[in-house]
N, C-alpha and C. Protein backbone atom coordinates (compact mmCIF):
# COMPACT_ATOMS: atom_id res chain seq x y z
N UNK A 1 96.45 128.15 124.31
CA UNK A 1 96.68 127.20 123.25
C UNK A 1 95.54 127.29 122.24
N UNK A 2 95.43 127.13 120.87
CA UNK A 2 95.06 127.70 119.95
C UNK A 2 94.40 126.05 119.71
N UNK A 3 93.02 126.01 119.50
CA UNK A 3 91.91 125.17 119.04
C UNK A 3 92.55 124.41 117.35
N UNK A 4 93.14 123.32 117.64
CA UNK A 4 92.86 122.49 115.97
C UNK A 4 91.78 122.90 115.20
N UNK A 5 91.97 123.25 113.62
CA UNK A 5 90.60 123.46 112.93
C UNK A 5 89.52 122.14 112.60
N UNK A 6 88.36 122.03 113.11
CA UNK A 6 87.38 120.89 112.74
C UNK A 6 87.65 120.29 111.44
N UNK A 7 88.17 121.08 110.62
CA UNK A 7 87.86 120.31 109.32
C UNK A 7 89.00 119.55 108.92
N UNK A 8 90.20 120.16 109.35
CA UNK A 8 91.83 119.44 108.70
C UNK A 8 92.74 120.67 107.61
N UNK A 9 93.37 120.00 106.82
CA UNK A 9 94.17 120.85 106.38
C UNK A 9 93.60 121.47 105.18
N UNK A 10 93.85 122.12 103.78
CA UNK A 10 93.03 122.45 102.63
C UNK A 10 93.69 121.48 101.64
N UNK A 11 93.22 121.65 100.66
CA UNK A 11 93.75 120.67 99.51
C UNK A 11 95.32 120.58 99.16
N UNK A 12 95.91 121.59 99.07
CA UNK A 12 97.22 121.18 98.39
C UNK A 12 97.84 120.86 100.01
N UNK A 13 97.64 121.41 100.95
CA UNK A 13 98.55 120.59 102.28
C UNK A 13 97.94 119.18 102.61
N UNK A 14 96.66 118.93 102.13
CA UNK A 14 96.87 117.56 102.59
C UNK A 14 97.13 116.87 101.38
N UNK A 15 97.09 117.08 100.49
CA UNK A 15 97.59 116.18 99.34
C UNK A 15 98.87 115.90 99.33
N UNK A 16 99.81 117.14 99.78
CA UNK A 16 101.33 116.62 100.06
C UNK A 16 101.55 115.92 101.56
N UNK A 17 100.84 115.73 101.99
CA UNK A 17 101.30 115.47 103.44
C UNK A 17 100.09 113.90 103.86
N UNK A 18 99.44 113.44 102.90
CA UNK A 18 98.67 112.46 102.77
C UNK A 18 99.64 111.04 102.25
N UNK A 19 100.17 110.01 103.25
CA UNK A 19 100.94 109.50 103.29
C UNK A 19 100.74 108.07 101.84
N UNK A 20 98.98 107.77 102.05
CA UNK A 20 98.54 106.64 101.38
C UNK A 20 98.31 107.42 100.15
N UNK A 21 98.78 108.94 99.89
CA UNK A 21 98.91 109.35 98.05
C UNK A 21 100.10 109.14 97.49
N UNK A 22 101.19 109.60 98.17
CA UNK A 22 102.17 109.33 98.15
C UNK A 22 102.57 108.25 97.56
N UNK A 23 102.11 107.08 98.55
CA UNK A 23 102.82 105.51 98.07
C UNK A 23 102.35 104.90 96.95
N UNK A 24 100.71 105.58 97.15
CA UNK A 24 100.44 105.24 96.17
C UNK A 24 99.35 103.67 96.60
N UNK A 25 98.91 103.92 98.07
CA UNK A 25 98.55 102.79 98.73
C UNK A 25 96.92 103.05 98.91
N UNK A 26 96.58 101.72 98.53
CA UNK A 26 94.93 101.83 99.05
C UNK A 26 94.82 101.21 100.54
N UNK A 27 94.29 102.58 101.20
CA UNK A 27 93.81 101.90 102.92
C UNK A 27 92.86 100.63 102.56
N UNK A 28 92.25 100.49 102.00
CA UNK A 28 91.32 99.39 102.54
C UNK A 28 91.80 97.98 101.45
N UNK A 29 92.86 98.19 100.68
CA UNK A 29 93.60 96.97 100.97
C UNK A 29 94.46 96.24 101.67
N UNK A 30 94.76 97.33 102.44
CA UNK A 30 95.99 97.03 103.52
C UNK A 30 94.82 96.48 105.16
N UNK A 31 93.80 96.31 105.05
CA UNK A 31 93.04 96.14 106.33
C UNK A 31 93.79 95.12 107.32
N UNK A 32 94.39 94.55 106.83
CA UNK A 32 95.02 93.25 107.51
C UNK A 32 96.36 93.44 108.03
N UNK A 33 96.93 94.71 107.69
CA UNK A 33 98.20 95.24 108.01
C UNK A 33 97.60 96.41 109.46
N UNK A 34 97.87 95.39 110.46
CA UNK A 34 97.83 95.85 112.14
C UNK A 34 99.12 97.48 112.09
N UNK A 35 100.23 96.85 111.81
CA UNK A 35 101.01 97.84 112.25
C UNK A 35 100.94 99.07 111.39
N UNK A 36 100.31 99.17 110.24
CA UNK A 36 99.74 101.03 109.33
C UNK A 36 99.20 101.52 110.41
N UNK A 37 98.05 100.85 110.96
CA UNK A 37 96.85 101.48 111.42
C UNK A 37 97.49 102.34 112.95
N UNK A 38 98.74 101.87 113.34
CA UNK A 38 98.51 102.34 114.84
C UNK A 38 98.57 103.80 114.96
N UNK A 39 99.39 104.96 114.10
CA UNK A 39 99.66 105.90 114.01
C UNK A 39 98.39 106.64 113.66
N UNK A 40 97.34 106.16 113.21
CA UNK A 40 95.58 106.45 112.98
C UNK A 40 95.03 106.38 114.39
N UNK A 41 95.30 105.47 115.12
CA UNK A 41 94.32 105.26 116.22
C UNK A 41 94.92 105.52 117.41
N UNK A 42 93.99 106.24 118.40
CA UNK A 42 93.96 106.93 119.48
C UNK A 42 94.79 105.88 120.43
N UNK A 43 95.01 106.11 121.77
CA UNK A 43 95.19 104.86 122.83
C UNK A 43 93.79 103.67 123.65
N UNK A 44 92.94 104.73 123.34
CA UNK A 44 91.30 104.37 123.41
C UNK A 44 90.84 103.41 122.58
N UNK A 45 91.43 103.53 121.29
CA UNK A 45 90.87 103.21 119.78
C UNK A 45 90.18 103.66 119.05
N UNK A 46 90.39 105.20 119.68
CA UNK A 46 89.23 105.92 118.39
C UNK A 46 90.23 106.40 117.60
N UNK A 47 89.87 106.29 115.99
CA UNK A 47 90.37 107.04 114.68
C UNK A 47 89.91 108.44 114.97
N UNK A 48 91.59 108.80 114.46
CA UNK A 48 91.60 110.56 114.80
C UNK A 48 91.28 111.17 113.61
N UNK A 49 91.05 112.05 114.12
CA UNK A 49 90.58 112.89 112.63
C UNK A 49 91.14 113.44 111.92
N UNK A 50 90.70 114.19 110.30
CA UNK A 50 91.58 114.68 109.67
C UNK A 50 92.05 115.55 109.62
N UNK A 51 91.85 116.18 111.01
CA UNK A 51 92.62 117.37 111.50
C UNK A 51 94.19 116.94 112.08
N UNK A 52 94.07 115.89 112.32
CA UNK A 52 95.03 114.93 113.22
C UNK A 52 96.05 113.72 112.07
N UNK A 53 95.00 113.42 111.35
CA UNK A 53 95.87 112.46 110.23
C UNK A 53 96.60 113.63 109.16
N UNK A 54 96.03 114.36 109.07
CA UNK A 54 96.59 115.47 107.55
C UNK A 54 96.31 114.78 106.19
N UNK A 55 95.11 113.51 106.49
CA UNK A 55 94.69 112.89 105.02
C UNK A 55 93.87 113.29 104.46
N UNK A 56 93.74 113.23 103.00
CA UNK A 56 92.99 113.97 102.23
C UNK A 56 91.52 113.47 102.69
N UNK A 57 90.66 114.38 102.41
CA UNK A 57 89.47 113.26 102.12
C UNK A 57 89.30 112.21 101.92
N UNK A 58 89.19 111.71 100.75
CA UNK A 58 89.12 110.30 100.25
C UNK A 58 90.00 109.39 101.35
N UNK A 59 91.65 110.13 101.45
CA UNK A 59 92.09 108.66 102.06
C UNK A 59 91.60 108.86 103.71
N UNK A 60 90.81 109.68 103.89
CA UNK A 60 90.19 109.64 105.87
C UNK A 60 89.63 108.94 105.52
N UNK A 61 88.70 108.76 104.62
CA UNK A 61 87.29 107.72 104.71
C UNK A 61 87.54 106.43 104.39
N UNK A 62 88.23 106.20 102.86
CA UNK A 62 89.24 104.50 103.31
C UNK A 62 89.69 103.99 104.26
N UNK A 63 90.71 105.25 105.30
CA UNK A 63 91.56 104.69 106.34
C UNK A 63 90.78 104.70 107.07
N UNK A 64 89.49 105.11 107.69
CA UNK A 64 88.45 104.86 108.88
C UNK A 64 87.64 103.21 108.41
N UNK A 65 87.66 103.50 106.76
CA UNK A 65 86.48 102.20 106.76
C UNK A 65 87.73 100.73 106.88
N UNK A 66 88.86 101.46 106.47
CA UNK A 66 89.90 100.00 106.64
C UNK A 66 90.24 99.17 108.17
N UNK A 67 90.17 100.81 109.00
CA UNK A 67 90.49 100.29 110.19
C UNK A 67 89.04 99.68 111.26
N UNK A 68 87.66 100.52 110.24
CA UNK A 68 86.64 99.19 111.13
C UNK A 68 86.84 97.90 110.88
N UNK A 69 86.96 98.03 109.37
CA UNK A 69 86.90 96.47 108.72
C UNK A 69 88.15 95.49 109.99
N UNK A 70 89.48 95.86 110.27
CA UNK A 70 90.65 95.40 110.69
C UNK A 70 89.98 94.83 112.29
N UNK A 71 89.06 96.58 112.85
CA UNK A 71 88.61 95.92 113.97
C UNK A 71 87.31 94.91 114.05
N UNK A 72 86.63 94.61 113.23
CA UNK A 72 85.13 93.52 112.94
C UNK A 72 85.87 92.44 112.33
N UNK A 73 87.02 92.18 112.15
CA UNK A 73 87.74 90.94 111.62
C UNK A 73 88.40 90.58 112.82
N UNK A 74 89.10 91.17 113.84
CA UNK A 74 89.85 90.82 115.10
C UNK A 74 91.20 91.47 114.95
N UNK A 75 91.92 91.80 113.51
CA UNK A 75 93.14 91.88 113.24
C UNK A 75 93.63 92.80 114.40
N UNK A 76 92.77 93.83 114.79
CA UNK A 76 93.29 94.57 115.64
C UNK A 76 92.33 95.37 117.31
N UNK A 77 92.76 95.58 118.23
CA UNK A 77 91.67 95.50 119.83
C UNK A 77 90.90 96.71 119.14
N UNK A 78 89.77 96.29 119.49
CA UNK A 78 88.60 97.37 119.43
C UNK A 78 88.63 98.72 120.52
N UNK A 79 89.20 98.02 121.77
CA UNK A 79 88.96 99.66 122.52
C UNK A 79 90.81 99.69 122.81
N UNK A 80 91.40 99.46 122.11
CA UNK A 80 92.84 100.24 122.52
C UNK A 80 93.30 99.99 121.66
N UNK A 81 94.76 100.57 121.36
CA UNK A 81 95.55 101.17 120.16
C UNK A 81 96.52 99.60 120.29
N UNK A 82 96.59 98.81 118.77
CA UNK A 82 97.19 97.82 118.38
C UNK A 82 98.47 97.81 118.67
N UNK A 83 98.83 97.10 119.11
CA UNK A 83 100.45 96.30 119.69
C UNK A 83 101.19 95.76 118.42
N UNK A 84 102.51 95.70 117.96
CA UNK A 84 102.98 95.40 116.79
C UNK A 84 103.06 93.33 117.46
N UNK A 85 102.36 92.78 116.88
CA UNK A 85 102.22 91.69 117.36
C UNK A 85 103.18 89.84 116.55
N UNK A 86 104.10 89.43 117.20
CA UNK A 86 104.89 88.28 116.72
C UNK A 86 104.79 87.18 116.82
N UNK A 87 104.35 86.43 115.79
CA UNK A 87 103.63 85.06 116.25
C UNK A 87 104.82 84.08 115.75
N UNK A 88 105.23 83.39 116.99
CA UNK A 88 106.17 82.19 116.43
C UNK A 88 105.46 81.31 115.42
N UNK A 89 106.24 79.38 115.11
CA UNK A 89 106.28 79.19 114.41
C UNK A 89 105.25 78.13 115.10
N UNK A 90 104.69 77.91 115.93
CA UNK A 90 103.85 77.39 116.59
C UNK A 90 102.38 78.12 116.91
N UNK A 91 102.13 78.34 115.68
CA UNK A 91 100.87 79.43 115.09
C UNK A 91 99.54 78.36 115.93
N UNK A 92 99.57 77.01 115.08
CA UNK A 92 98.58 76.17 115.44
C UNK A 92 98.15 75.99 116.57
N UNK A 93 99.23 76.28 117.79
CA UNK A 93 98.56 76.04 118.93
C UNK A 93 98.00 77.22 119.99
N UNK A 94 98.06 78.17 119.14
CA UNK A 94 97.93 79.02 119.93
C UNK A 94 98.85 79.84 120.67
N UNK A 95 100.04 79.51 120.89
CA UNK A 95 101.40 80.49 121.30
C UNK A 95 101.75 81.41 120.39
N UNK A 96 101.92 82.88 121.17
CA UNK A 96 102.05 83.95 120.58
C UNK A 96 102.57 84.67 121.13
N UNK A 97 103.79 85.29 120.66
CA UNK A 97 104.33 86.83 122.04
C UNK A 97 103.40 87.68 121.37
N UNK A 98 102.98 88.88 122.20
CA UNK A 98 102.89 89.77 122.49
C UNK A 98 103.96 91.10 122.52
């Protein structure tokens, strides 16, 4: 089996294949949006790399600094990969599915 390259893809493949150019989306406004991030993060919770995302530059380094920010706020578990999470209408007390 043939070694992923360290660095990621070259410019014109990750520019077409860079999902947050596309939309037209800034990662680090979306920090609060749990369910972007899961397809970024490992089962561990480590952010994969841009050998692994196919994001350009710029958007690896937004989408890494969006998803610390997400994990130093709580939005999402620090050592494992985020659960798409549903909070009834009984927010205040603390009841929440999972």
């Amino acid at each position: 089996m043939r070694k992923p390259p360290a660095l990621g893809p070259d410019g014109p493949e990750s520019r077409f294949s860079d999902v947050f150019r596309q939309k037209n989306i800034d990662p680090l406004h979306e920090a609060m949006n749990a369910t972007l991030f899961t397809s970024f993060v490992s089962d561990m919770g480590k952010i994969y790399g841009r050998w692994y995302t196919k994001l350009t530059w710029r958007s690896q380094r937004k989408m890494s600094k969006a998803v610390k920010r997400a994990k130093m706020m709580g939005v999402i578990p620090t050592l494992s990969r985020p659960k798409s999470y549903k909070f009834t209408s009984q927010r205040s007390t603390g009841n929440y599915r999972v």
